[in-house]
PDB file of N, CA and C in Angstrom:
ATOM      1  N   UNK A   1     105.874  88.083  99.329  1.00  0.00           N
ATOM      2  CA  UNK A   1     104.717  88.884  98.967  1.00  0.00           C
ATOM      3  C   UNK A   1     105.065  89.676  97.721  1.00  0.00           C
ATOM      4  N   UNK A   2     104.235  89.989  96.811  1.00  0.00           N
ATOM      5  CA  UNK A   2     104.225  90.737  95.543  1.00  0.00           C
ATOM      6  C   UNK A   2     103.135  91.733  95.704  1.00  0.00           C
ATOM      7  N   UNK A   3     103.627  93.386  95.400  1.00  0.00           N
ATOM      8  CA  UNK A   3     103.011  94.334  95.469  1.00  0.00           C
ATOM      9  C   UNK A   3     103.405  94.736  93.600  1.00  0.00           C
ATOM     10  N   UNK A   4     101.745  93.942  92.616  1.00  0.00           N
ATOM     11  CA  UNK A   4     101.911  93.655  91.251  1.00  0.00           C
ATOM     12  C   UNK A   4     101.357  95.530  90.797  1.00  0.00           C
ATOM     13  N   UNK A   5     100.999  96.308  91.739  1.00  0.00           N
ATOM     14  CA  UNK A   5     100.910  97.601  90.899  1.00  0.00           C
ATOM     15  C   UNK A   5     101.174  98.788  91.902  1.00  0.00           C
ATOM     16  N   UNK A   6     101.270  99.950  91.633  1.00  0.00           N
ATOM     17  CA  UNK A   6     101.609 101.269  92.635  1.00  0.00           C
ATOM     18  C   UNK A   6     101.915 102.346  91.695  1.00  0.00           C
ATOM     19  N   UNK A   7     101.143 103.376  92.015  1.00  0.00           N
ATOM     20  CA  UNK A   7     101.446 104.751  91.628  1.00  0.00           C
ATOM     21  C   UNK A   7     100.912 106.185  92.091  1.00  0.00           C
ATOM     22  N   UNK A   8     101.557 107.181  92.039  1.00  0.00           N
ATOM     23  CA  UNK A   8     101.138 108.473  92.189  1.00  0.00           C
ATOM     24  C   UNK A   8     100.584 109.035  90.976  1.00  0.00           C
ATOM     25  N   UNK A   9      99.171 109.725  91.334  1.00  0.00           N
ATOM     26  CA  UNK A   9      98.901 110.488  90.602  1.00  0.00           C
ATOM     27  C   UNK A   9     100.078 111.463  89.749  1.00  0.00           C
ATOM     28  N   UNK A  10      99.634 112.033  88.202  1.00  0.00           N
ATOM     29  CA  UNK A  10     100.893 112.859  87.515  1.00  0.00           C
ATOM     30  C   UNK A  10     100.706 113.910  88.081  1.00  0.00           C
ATOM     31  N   UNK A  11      99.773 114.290  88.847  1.00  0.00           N
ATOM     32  CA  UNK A  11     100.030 115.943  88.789  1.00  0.00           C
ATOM     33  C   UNK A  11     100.743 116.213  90.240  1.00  0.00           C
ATOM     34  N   UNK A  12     101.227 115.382  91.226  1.00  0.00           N
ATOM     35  CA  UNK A  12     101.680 115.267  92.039  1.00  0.00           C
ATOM     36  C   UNK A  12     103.034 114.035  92.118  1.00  0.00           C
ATOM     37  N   UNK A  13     103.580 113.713  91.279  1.00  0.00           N
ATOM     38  CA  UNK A  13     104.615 112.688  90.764  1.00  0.00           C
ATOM     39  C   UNK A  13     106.367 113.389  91.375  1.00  0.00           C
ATOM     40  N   UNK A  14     106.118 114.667  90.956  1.00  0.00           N
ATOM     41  CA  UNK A  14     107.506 115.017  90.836  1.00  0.00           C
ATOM     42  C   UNK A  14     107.370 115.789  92.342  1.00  0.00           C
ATOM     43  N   UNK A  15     106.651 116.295  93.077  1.00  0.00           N
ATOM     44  CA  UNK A  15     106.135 117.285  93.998  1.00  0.00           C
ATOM     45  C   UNK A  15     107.014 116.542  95.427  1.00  0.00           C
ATOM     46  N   UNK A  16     107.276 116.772  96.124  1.00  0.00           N
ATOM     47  CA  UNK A  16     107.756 116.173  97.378  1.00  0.00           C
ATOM     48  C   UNK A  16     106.465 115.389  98.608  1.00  0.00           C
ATOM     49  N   UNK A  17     105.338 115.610  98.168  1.00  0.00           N
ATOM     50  CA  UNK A  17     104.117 115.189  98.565  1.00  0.00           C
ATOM     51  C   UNK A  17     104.038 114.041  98.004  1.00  0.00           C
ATOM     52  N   UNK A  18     104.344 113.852  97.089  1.00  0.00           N
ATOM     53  CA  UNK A  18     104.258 112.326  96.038  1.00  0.00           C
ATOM     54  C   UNK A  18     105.080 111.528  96.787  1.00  0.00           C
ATOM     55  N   UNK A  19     106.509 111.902  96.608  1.00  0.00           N
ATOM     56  CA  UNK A  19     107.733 111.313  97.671  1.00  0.00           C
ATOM     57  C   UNK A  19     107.206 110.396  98.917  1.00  0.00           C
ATOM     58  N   UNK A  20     106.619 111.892  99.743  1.00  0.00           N
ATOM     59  CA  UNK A  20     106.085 111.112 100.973  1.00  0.00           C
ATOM     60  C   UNK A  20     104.911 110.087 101.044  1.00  0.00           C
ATOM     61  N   UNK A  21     104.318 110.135  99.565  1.00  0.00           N
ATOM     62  CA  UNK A  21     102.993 109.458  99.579  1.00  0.00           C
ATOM     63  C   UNK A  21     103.618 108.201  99.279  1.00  0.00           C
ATOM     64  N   UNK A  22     104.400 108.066  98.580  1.00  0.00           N
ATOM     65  CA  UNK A  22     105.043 106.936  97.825  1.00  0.00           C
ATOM     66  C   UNK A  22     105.538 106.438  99.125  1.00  0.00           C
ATOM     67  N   UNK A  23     106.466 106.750  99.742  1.00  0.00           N
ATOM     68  CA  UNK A  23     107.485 106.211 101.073  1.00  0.00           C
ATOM     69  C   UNK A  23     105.915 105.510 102.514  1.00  0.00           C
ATOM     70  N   UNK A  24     104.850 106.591 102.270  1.00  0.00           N
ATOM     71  CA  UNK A  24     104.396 105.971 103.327  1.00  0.00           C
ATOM     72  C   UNK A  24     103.680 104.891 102.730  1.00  0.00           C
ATOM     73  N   UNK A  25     103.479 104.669 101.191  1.00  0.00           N
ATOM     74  CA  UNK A  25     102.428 103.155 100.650  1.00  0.00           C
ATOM     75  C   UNK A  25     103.516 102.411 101.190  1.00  0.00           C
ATOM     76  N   UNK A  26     105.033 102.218 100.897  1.00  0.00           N
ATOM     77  CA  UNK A  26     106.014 101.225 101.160  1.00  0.00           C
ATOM     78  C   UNK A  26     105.915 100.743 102.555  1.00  0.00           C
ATOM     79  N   UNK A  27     105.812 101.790 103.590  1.00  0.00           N
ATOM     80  CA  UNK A  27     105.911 101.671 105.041  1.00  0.00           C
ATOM     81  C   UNK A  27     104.914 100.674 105.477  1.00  0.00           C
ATOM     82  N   UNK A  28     103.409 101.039 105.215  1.00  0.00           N
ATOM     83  CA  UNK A  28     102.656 100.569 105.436  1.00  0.00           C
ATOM     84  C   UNK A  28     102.168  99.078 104.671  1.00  0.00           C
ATOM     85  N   UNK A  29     102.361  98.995 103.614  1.00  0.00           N
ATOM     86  CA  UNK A  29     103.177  98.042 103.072  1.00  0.00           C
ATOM     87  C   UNK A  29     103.753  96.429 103.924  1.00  0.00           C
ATOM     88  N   UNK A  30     105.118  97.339 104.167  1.00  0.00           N
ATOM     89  CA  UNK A  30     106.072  96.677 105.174  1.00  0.00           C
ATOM     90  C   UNK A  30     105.406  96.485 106.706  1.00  0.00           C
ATOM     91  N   UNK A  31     105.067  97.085 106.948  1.00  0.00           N
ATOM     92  CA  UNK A  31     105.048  97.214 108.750  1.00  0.00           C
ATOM     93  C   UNK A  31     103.299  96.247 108.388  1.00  0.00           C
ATOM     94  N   UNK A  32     102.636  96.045 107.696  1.00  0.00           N
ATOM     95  CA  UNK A  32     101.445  94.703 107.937  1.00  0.00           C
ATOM     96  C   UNK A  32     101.915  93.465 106.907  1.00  0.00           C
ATOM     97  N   UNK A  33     102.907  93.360 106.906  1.00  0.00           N
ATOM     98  CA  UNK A  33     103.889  92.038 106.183  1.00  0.00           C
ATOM     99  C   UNK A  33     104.385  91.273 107.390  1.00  0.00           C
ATOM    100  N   UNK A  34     105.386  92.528 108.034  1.00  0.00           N
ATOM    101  CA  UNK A  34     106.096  91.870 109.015  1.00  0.00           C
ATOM    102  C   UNK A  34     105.604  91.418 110.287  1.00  0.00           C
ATOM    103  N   UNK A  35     104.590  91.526 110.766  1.00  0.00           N
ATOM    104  CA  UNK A  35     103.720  91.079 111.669  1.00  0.00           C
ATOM    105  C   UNK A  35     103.441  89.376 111.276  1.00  0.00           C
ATOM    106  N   UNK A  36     103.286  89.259 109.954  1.00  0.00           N
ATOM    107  CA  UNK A  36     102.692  88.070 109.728  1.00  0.00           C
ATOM    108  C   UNK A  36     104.265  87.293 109.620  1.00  0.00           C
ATOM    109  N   UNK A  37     105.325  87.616 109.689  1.00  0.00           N
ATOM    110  CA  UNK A  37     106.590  86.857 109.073  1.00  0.00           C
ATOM    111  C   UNK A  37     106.854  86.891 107.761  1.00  0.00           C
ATOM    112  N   UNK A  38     106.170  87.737 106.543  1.00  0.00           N
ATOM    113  CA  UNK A  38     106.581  87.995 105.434  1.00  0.00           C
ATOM    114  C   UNK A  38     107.746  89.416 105.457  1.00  0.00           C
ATOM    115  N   UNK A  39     109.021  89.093 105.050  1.00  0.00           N
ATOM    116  CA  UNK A  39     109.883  89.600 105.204  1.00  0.00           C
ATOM    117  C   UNK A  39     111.067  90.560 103.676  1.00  0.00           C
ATOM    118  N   UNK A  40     110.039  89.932 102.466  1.00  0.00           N
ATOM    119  CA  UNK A  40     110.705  89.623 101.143  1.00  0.00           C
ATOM    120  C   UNK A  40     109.293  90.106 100.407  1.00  0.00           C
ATOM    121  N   UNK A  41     110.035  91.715  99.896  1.00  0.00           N
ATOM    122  CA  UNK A  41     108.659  92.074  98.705  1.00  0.00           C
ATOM    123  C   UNK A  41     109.484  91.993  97.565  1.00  0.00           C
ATOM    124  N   UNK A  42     108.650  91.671  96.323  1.00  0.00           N
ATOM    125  CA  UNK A  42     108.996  91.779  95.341  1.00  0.00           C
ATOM    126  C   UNK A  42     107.390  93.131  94.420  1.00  0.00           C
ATOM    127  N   UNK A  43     108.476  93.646  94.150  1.00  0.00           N
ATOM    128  CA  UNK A  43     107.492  95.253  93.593  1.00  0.00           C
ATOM    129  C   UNK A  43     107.322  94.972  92.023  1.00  0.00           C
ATOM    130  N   UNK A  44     107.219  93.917  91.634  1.00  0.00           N
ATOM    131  CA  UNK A  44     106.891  93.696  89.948  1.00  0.00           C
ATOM    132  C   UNK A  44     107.568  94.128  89.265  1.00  0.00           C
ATOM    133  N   UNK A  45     107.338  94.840  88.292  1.00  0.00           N
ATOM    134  CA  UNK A  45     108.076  95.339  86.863  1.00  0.00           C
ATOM    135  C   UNK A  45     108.090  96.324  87.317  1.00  0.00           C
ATOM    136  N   UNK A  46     109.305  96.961  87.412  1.00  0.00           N
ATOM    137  CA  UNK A  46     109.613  98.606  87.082  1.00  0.00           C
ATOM    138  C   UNK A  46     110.543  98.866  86.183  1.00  0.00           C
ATOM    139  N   UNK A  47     109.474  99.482  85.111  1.00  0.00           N
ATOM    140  CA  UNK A  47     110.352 100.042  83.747  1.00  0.00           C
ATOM    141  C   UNK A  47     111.652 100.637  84.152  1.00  0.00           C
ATOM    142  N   UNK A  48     112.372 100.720  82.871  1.00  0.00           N
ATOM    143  CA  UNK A  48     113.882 100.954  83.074  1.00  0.00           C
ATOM    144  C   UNK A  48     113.584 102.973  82.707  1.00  0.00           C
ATOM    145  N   UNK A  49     112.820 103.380  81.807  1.00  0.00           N
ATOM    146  CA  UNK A  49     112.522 105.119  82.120  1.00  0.00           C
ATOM    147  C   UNK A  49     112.099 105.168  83.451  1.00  0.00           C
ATOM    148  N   UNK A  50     111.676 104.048  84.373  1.00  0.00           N
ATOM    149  CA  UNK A  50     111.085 105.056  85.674  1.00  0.00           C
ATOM    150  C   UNK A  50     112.162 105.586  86.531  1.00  0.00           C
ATOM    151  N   UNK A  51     112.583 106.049  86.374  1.00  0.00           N
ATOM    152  CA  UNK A  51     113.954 106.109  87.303  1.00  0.00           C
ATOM    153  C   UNK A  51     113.824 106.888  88.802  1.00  0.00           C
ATOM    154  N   UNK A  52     112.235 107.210  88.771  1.00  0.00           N
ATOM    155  CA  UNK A  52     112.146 108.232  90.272  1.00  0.00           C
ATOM    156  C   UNK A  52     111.639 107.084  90.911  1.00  0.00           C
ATOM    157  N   UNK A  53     110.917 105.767  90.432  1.00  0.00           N
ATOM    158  CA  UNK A  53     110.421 104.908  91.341  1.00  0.00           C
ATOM    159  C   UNK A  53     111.905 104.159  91.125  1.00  0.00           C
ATOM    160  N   UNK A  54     113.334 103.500  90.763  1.00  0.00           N
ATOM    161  CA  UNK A  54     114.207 103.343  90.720  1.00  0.00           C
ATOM    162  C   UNK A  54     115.619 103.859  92.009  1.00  0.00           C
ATOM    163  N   UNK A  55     115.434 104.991  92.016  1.00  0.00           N
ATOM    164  CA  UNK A  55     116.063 106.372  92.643  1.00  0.00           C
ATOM    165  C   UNK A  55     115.429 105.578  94.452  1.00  0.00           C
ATOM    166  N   UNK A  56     113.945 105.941  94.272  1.00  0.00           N
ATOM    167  CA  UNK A  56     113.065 105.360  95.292  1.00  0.00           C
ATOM    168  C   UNK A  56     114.084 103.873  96.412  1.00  0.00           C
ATOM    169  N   UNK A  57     113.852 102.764  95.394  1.00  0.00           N
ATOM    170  CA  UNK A  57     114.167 102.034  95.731  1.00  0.00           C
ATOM    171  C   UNK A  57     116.110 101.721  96.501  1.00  0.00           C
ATOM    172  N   UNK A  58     116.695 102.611  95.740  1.00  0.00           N
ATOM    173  CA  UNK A  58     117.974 102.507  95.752  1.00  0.00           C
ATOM    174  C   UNK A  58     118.354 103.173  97.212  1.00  0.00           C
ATOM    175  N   UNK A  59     117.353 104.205  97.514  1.00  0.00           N
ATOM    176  CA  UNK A  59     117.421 104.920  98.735  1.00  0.00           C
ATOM    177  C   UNK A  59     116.985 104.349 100.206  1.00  0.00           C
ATOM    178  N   UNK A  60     116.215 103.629  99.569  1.00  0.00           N
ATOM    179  CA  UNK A  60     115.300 102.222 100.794  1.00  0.00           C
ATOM    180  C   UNK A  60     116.403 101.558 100.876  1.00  0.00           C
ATOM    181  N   UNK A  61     115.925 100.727 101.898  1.00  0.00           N
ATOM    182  CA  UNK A  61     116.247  99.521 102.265  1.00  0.00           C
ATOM    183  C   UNK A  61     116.630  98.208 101.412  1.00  0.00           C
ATOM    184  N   UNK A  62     115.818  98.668  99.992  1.00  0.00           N
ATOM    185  CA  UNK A  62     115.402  97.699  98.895  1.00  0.00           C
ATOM    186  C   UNK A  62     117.003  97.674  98.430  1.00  0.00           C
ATOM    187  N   UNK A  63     116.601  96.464  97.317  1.00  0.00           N
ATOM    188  CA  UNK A  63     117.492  96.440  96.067  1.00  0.00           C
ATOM    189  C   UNK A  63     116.699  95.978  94.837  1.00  0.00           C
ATOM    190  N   UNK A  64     117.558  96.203  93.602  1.00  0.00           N
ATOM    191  CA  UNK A  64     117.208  95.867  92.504  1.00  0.00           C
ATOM    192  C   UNK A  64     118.142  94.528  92.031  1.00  0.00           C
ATOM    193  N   UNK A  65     117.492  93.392  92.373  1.00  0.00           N
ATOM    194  CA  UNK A  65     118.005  92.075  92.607  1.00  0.00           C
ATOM    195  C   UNK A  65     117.783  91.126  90.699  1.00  0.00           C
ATOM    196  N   UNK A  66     116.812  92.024  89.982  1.00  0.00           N
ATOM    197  CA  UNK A  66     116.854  91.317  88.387  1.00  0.00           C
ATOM    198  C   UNK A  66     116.697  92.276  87.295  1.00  0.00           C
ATOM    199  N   UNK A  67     116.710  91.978  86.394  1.00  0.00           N
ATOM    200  CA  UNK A  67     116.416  92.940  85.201  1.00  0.00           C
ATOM    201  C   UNK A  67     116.259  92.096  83.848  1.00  0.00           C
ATOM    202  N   UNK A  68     115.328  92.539  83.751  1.00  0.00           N
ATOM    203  CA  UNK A  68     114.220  91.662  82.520  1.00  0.00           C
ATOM    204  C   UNK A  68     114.394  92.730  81.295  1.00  0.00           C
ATOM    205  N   UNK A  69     114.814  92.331  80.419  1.00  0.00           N
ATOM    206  CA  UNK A  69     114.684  92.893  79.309  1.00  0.00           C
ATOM    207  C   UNK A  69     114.351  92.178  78.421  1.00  0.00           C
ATOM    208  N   UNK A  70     113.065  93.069  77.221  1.00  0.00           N
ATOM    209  CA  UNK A  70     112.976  92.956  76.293  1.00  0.00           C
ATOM    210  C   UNK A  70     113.588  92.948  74.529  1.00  0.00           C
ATOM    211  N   UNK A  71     113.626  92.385  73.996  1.00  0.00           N
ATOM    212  CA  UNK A  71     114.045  92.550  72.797  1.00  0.00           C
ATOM    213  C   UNK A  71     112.980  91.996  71.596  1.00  0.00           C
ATOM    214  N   UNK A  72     113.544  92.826  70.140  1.00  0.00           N
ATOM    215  CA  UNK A  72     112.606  92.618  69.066  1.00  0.00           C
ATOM    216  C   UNK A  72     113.380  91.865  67.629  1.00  0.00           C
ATOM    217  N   UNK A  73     113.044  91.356  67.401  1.00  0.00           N
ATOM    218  CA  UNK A  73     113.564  91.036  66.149  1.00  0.00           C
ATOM    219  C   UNK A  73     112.597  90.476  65.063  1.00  0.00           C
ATOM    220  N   UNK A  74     112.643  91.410  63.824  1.00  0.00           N
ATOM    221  CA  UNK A  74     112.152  90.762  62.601  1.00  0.00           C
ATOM    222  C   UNK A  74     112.308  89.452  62.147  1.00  0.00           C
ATOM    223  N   UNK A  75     110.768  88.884  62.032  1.00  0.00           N
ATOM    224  CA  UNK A  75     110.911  87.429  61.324  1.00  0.00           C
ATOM    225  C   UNK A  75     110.748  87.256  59.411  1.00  0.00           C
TER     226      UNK A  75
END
C-alpha cells in the first residue's frame, strides 16, 4: 500500500498535538491495512529538510529503506 500524501496543518506542526495527530493518521492507517493482509506501507517522498516527519518515522516501527536524490547540471 502507498500513503502518496500526509500533513499537519503549520500552525500546529511543531505543537505536541500535531505529534499525536500525525501518530494517530499512521495508526489508523495501519490497523485498516492489516485486517486486509496488507502489511508493507510505503509513505512516498519525504524530503530530506523534513526531518520531524523523518525523526517520526525513525521512532516507529518504520524504516527509511531508499533515498532518491536529485541532481542538476548545466547543459
Amino acid at each position: 500500500a502507498r500513503i502518496p500524501l500526509m500533513g499537519i496543518r503549520q500552525d500546529i506542526q511543531k505543537k505536541r498535538s500535531g505529534s499525536a495527530l500525525m501518530l494517530s493518521m499512521f495508526e489508523a492507517c495501519y490497523g485498516a491495512m492489516r485486517p486486509r493482509g496488507i502489511h508493507d506501507v510505503e509513505m512516498s517522498w519525504i524530503l530530506e529538510p523534513n526531518v520531524d516527519v523523518q525523526n517520526m518515522i525513525r521512532l516507529s516501527t518504520a524504516s527509511i529503506y531508499k533515498t532518491y536524490r536529485l541532481y542538476t547540471k548545466p547543459l
